[in-house]
Protein backbone atom coordinates (compact mmCIF):
# COMPACT_ATOMS: atom_id res chain seq x y z
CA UNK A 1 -131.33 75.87 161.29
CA UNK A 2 -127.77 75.80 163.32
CA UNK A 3 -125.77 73.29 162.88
CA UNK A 4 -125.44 72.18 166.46
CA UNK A 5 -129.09 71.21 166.29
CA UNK A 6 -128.67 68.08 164.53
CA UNK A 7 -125.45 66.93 166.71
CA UNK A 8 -127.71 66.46 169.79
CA UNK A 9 -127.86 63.47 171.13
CA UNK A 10 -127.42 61.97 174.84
CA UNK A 11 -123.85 62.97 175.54
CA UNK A 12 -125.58 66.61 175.14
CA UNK A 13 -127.09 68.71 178.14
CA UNK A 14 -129.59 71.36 177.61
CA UNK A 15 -129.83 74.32 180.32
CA UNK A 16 -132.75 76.33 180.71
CA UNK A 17 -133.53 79.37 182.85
CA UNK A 18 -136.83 79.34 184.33
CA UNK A 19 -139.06 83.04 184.70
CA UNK A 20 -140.12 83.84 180.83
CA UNK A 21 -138.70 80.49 179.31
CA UNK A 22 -140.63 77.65 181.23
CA UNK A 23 -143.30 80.02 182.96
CA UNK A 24 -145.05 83.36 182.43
CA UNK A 25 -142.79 86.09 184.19
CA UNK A 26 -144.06 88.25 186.62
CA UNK A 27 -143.47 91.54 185.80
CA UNK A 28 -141.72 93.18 188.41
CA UNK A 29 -142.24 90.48 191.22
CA UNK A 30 -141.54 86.60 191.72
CA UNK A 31 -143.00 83.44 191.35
CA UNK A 32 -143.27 82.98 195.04
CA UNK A 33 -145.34 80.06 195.18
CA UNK A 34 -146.71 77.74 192.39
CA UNK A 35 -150.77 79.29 192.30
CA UNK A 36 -148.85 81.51 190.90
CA UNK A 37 -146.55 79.28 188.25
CA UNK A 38 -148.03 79.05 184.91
CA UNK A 39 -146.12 77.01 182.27
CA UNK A 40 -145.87 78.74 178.74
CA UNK A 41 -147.73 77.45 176.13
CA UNK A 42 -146.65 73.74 175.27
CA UNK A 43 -143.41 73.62 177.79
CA UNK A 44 -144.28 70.54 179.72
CA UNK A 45 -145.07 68.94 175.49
CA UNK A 46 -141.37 70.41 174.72
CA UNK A 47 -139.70 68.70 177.72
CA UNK A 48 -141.15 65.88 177.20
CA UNK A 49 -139.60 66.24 173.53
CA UNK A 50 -136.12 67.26 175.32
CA UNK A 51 -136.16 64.23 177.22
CA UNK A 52 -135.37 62.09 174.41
CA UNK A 53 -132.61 63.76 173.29
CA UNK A 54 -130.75 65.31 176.39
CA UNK A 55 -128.94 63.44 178.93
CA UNK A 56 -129.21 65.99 180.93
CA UNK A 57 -131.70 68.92 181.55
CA UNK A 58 -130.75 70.94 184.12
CA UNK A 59 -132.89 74.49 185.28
CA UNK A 60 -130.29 77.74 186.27
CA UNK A 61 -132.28 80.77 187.57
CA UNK A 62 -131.68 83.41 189.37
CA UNK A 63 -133.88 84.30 192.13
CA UNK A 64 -132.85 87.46 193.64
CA UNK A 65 -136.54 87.63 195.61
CA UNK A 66 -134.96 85.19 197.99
CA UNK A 67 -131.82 87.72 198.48
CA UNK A 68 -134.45 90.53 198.83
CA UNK A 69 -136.86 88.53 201.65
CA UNK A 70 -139.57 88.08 199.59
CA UNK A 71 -139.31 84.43 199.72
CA UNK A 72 -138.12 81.53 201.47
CA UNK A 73 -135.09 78.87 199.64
CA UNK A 74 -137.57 76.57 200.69
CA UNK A 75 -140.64 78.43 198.54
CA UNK A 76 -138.52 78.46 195.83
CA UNK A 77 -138.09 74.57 196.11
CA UNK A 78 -141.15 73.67 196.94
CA UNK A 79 -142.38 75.71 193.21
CA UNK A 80 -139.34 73.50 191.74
CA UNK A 81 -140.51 70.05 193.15
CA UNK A 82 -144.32 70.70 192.08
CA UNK A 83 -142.99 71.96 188.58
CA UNK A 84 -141.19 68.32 187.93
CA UNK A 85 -144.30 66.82 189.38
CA UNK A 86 -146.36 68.20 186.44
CA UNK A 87 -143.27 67.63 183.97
CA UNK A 88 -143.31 64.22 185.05
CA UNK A 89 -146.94 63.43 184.35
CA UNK A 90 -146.93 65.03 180.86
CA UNK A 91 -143.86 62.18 180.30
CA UNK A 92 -140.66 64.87 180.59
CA UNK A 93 -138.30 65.21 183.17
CA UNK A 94 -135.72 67.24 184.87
CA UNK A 95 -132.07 66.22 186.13
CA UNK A 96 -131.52 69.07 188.77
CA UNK A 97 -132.38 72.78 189.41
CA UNK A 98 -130.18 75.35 190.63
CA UNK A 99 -130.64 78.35 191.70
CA UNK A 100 -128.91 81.76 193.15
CA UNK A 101 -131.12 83.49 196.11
CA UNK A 102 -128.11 86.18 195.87
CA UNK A 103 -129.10 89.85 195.18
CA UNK A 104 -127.26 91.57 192.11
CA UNK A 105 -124.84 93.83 193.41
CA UNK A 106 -124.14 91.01 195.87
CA UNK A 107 -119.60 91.07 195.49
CA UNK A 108 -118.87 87.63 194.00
CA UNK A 109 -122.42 86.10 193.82
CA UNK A 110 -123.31 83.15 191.68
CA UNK A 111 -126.03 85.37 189.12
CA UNK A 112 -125.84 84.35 185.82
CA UNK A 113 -124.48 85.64 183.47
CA UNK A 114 -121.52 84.05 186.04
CA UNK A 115 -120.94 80.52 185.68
CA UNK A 116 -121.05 79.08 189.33
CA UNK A 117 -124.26 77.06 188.76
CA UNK A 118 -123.18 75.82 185.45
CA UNK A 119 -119.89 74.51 187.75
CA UNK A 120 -122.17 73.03 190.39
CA UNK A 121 -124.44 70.97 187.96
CA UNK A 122 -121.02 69.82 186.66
CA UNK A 123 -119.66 69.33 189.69
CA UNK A 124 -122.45 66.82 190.52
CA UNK A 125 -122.62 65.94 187.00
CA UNK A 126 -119.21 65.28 185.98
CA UNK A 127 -120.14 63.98 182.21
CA UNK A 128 -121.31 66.91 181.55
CA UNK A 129 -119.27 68.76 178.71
CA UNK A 130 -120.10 72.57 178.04
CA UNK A 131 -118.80 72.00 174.55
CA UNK A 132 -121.92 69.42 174.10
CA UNK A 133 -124.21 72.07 175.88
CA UNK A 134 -127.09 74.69 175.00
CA UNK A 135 -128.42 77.21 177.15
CA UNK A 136 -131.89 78.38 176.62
CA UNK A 137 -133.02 82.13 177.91
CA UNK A 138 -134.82 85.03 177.21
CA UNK A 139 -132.65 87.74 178.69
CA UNK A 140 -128.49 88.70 177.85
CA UNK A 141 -127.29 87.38 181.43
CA UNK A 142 -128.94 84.18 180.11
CA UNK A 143 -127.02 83.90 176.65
CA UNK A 144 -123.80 85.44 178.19
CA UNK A 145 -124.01 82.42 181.13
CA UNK A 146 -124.00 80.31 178.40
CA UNK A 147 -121.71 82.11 176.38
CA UNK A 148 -118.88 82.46 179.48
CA UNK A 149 -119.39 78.67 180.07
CA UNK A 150 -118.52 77.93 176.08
CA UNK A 151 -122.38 76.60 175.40
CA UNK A 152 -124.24 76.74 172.36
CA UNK A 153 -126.92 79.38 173.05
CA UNK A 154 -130.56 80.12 172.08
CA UNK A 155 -132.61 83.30 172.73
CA UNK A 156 -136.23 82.19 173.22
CA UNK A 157 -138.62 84.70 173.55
CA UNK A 158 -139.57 88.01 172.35
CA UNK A 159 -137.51 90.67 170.61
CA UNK A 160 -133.60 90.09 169.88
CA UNK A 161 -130.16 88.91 171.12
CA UNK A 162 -127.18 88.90 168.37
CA UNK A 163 -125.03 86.94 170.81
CA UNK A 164 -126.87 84.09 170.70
CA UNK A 165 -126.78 81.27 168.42
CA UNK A 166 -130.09 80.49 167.68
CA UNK A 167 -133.13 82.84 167.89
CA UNK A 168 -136.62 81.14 168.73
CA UNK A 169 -139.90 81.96 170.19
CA UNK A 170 -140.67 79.26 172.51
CA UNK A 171 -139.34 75.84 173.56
CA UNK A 172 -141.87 74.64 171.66
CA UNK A 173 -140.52 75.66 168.64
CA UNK A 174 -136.93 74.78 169.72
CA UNK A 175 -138.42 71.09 170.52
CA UNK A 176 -140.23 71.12 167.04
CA UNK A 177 -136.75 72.21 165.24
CA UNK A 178 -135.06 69.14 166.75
CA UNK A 179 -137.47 66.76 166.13
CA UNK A 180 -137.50 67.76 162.45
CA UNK A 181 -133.54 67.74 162.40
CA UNK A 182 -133.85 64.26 164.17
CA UNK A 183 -136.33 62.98 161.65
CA UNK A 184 -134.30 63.89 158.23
């Protein structure tokens, strides 16, 4: 287990991308509105775990379908808003999403793996310390985000990412390994 893992506590915040880390990724399209959102297996259980340990959990996605007119800002908050609803009944919660509607090759955009969300959230979060942070993703612009922003990072998903600091397969595991760190 990494050693960060049992220095959590709620001076710590805990970023997660959305699309194939909270909910089933649609391959090659978007979640464009929430009939079609469908949590992973035992995400709302594992942020409900989170929220005893985070101060802060905080979603960063891109959503480039916004960029590309596939969907409104507003679809994409409306999905967000109905997503805490369910968090919230299964006893979890979320601080704050961001998001970045900007296409790719967009000059200067605010895409992860560039930092300019994890600025915002601590922009309107100023306790926020990166150094006290971990970023959870499934894809290389997710670890590097965390990785440009100086965050602990784990890959949680399927197949491999040597950047990152920890290596699950689901937030439920990553929820199961600090519960058993928090328990010792």
């Amino acid at each position: 287990m990494a050693d960060f893992i049992r220095r959590i506590d709620k001076n710590w915040t805990l970023f997660l991308d959305r699309d194939g880390v909270i909910n089933e990724r649609i391959v090659g399209g978007y979640v464009a509105d929430y009939k079609e959102f469908h949590f992973l297996n035992g995400v709302p259980e594992a942020i409900a775990s989170f929220s005893k340990f985070f101060g802060k959990i905080i979603i960063v996605t891109n959503q480039q379908g916004v960029g590309k007119g596939l969907m409104t800002e507003e679809q994409v908050n409306e999905i967000h808003q109905s997503m805490l609803e369910d968090i919230k009944q299964r006893g979890g919660r979320i601080d704050a999403f961001y998001f970045c509607p900007d296409l790719k090759d967009k000059p200067d955009n605010c895409r992860k793996p560039g930092i300019k969300m994890a600025e915002q959230a601590k922009d309107n979060f100023p306790e926020i310390e990166f150094s006290k942070s971990i970023m959870v993703g499934d894809t290389f612009t997710d670890i590097g985000f965390g990785k440009n922003a100086g965050m602990f990072t784990v890959f949680a998903g399927i197949g491999e990412n040597p950047d990152a600091d920890l290596r699950v397969f689901s937030l439920k595991e990553l929820a199961d390994l600090i519960e058993k760190s928090h328990s010792l």
